[in-house]
N, C-alpha and C. Protein backbone atom coordinates (compact mmCIF):
# COMPACT_ATOMS: atom_id res chain seq x y z
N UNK A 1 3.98 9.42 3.76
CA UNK A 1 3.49 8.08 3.69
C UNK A 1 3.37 7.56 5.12
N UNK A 2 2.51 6.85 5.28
CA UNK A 2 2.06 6.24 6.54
C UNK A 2 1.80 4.49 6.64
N UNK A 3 2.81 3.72 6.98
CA UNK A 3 2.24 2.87 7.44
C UNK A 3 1.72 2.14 8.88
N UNK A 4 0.49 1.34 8.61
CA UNK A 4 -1.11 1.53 9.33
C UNK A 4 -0.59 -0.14 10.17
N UNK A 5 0.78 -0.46 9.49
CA UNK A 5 0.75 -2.29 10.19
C UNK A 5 1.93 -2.37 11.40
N UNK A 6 1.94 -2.65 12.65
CA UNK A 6 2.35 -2.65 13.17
C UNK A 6 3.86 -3.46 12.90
N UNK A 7 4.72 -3.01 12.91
CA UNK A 7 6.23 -3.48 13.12
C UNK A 7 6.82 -4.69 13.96
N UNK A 8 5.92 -4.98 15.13
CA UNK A 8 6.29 -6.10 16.07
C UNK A 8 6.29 -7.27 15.56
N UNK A 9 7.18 -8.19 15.70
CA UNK A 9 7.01 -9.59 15.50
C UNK A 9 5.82 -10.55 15.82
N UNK A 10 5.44 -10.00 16.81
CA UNK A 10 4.24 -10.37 17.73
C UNK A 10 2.99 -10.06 16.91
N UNK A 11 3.21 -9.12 15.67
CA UNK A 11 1.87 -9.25 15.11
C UNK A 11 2.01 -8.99 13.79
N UNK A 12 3.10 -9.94 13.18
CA UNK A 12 3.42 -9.23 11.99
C UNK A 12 2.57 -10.51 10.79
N UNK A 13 2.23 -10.46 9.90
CA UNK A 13 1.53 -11.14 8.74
C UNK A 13 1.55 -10.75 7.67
N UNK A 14 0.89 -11.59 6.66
CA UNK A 14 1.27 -10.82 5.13
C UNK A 14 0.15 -9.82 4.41
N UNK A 15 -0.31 -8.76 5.48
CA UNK A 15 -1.20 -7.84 5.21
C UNK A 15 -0.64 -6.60 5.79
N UNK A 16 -0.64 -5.34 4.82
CA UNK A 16 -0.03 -4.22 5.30
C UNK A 16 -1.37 -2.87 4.92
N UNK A 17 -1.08 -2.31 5.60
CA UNK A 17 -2.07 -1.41 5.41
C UNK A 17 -0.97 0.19 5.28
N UNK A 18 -1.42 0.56 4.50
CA UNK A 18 -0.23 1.97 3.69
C UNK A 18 -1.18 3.50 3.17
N UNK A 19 -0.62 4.85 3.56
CA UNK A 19 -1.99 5.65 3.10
C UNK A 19 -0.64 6.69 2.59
N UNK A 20 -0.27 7.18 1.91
CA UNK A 20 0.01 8.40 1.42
C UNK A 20 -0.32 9.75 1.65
N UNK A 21 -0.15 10.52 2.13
CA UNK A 21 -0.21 11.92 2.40
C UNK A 21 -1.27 12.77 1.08
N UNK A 22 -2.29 13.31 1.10
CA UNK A 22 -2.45 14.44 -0.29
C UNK A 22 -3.23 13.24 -0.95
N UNK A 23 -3.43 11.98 -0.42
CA UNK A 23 -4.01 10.82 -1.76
C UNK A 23 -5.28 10.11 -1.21
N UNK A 24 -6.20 10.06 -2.00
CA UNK A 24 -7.47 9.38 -0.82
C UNK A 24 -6.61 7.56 -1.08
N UNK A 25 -7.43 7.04 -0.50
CA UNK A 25 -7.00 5.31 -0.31
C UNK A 25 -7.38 4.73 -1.99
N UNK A 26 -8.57 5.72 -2.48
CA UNK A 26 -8.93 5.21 -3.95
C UNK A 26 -7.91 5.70 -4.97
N UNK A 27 -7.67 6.67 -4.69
CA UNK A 27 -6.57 7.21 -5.45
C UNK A 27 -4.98 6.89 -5.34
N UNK A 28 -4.55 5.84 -4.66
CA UNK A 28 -3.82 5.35 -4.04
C UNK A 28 -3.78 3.72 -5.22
N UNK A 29 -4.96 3.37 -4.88
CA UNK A 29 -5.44 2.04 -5.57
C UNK A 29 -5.57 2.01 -6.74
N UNK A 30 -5.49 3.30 -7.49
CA UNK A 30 -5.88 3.38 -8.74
C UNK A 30 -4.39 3.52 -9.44
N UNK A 31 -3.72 4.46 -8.85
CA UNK A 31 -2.60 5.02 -9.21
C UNK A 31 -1.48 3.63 -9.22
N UNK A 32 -1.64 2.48 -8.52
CA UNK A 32 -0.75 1.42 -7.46
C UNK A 32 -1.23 0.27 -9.00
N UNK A 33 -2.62 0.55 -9.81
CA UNK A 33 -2.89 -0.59 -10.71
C UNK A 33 -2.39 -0.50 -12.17
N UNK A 34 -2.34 1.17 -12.22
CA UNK A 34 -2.44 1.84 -13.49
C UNK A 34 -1.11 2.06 -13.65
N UNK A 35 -0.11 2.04 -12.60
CA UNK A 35 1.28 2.53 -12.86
C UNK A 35 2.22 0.78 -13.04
N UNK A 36 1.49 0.05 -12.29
CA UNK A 36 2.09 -1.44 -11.71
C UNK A 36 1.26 -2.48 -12.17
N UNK A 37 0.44 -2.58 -12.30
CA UNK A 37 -0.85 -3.27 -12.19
C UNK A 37 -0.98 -4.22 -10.70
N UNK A 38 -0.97 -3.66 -9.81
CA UNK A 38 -0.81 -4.16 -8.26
C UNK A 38 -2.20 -3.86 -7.87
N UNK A 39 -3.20 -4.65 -7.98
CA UNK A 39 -4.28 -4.81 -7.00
C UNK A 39 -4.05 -4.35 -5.54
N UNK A 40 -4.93 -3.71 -5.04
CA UNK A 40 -4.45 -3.67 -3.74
C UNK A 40 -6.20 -3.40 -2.81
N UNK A 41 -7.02 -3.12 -1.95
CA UNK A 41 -8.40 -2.97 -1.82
C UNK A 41 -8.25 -1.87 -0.66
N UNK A 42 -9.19 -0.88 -1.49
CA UNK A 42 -9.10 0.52 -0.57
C UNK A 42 -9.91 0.24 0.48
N UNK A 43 -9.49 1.29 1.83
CA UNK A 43 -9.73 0.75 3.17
C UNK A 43 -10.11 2.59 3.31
N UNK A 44 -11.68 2.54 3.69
CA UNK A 44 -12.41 3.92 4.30
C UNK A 44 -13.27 3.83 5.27
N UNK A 45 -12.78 3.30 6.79
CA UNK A 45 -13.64 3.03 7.65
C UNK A 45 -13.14 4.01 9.08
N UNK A 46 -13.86 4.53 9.35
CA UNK A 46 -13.86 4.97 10.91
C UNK A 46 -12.79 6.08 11.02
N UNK A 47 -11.35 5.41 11.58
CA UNK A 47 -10.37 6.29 11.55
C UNK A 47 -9.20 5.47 10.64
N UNK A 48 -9.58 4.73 9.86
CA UNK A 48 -8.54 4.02 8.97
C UNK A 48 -8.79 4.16 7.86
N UNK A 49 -7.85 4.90 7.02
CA UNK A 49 -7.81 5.44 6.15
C UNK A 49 -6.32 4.69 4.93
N UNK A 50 -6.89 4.09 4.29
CA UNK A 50 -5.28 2.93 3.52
C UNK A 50 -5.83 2.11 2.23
N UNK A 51 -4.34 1.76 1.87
CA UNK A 51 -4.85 0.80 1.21
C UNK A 51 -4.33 -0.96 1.71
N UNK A 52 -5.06 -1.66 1.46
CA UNK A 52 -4.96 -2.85 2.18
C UNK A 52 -3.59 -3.87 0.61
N UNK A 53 -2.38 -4.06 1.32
CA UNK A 53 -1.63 -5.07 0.56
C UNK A 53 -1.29 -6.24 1.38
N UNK A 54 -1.67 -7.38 0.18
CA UNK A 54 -1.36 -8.46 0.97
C UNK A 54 -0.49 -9.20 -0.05
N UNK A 55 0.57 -9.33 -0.23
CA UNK A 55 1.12 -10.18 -1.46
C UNK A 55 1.24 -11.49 -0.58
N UNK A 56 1.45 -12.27 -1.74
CA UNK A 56 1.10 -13.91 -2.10
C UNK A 56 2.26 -14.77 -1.36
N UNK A 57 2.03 -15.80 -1.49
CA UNK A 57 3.90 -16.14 -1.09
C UNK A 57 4.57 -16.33 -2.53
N UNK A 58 3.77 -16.03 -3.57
CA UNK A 58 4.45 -16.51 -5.11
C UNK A 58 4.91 -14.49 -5.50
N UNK A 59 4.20 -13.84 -4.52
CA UNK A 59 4.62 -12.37 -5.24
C UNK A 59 6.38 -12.52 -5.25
N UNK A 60 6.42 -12.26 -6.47
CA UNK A 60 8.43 -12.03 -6.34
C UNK A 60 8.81 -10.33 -5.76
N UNK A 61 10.27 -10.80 -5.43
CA UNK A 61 10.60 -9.51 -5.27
C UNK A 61 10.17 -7.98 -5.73
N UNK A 62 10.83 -8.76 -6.66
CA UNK A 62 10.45 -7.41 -7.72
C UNK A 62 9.45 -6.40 -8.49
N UNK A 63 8.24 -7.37 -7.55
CA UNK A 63 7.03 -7.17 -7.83
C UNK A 63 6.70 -5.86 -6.54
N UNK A 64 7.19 -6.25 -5.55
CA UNK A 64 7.30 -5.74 -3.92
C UNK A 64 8.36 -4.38 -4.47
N UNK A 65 9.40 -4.25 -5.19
CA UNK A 65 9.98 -3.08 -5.73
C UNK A 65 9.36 -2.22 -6.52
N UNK A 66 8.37 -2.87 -7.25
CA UNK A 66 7.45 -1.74 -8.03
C UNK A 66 6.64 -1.22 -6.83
N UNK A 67 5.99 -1.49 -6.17
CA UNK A 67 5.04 -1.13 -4.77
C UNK A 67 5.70 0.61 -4.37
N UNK A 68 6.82 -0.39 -3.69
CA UNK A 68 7.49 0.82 -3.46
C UNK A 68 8.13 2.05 -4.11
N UNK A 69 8.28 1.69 -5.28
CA UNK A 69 8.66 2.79 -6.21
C UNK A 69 7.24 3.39 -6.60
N UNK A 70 6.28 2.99 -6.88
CA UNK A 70 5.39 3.68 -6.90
C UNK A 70 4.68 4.37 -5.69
N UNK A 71 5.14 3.81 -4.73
CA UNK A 71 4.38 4.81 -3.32
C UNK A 71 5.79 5.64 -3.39
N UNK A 72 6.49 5.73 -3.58
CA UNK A 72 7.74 6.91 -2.74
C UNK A 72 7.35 7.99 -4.03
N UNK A 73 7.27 7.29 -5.18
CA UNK A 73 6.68 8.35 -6.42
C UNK A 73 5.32 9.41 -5.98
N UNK A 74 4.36 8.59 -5.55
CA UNK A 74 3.38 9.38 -4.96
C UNK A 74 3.49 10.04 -3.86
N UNK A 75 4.29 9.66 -2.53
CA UNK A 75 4.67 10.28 -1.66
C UNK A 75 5.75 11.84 -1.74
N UNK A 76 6.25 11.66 -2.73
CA UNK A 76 7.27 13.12 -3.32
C UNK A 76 6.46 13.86 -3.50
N UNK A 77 5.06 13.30 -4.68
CA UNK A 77 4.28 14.37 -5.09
C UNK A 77 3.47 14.83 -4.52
N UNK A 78 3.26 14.15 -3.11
CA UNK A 78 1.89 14.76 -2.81
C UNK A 78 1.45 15.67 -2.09
């Protein structure tokens, strides 16, 4: 798994960009709606390769725990 958003404080916001190993960005997006129902908008430009998450300020936690359980799920398998 790869994330595409920089770590610094200096440029941090509520948009992350995330790509999985073995998974195109659509297959990522599909897998992220169908397992969670988590919208997320695939990103295939240039050398950026992801899927684009931006949760809400109303996304709850636990919503942000499915995310991740479903990327570390895809990341094992891929």
């Amino acid at each position: 798994m790869k994330l595409h958003t920089s770590l610094k404080p200096a440029f941090s916001c509520a948009i992350a960009g995330v790509s999985v190993n073995g998974f195109t960005p659509a297959e990522v997006d599909k897998r992220l709606f169908e397992a969670a129902r988590i919208h997320t908008v695939s990103v295939s430009r240039e050398n950026m390769h992801c899927v684009r998450v931006t949760p809400h300020v109303y996304t709850r936690l636990a919503d942000l725990d499915k995310l991740v359980s479903v990327l570390r799920d895809m990341a094992g398998k891929g």
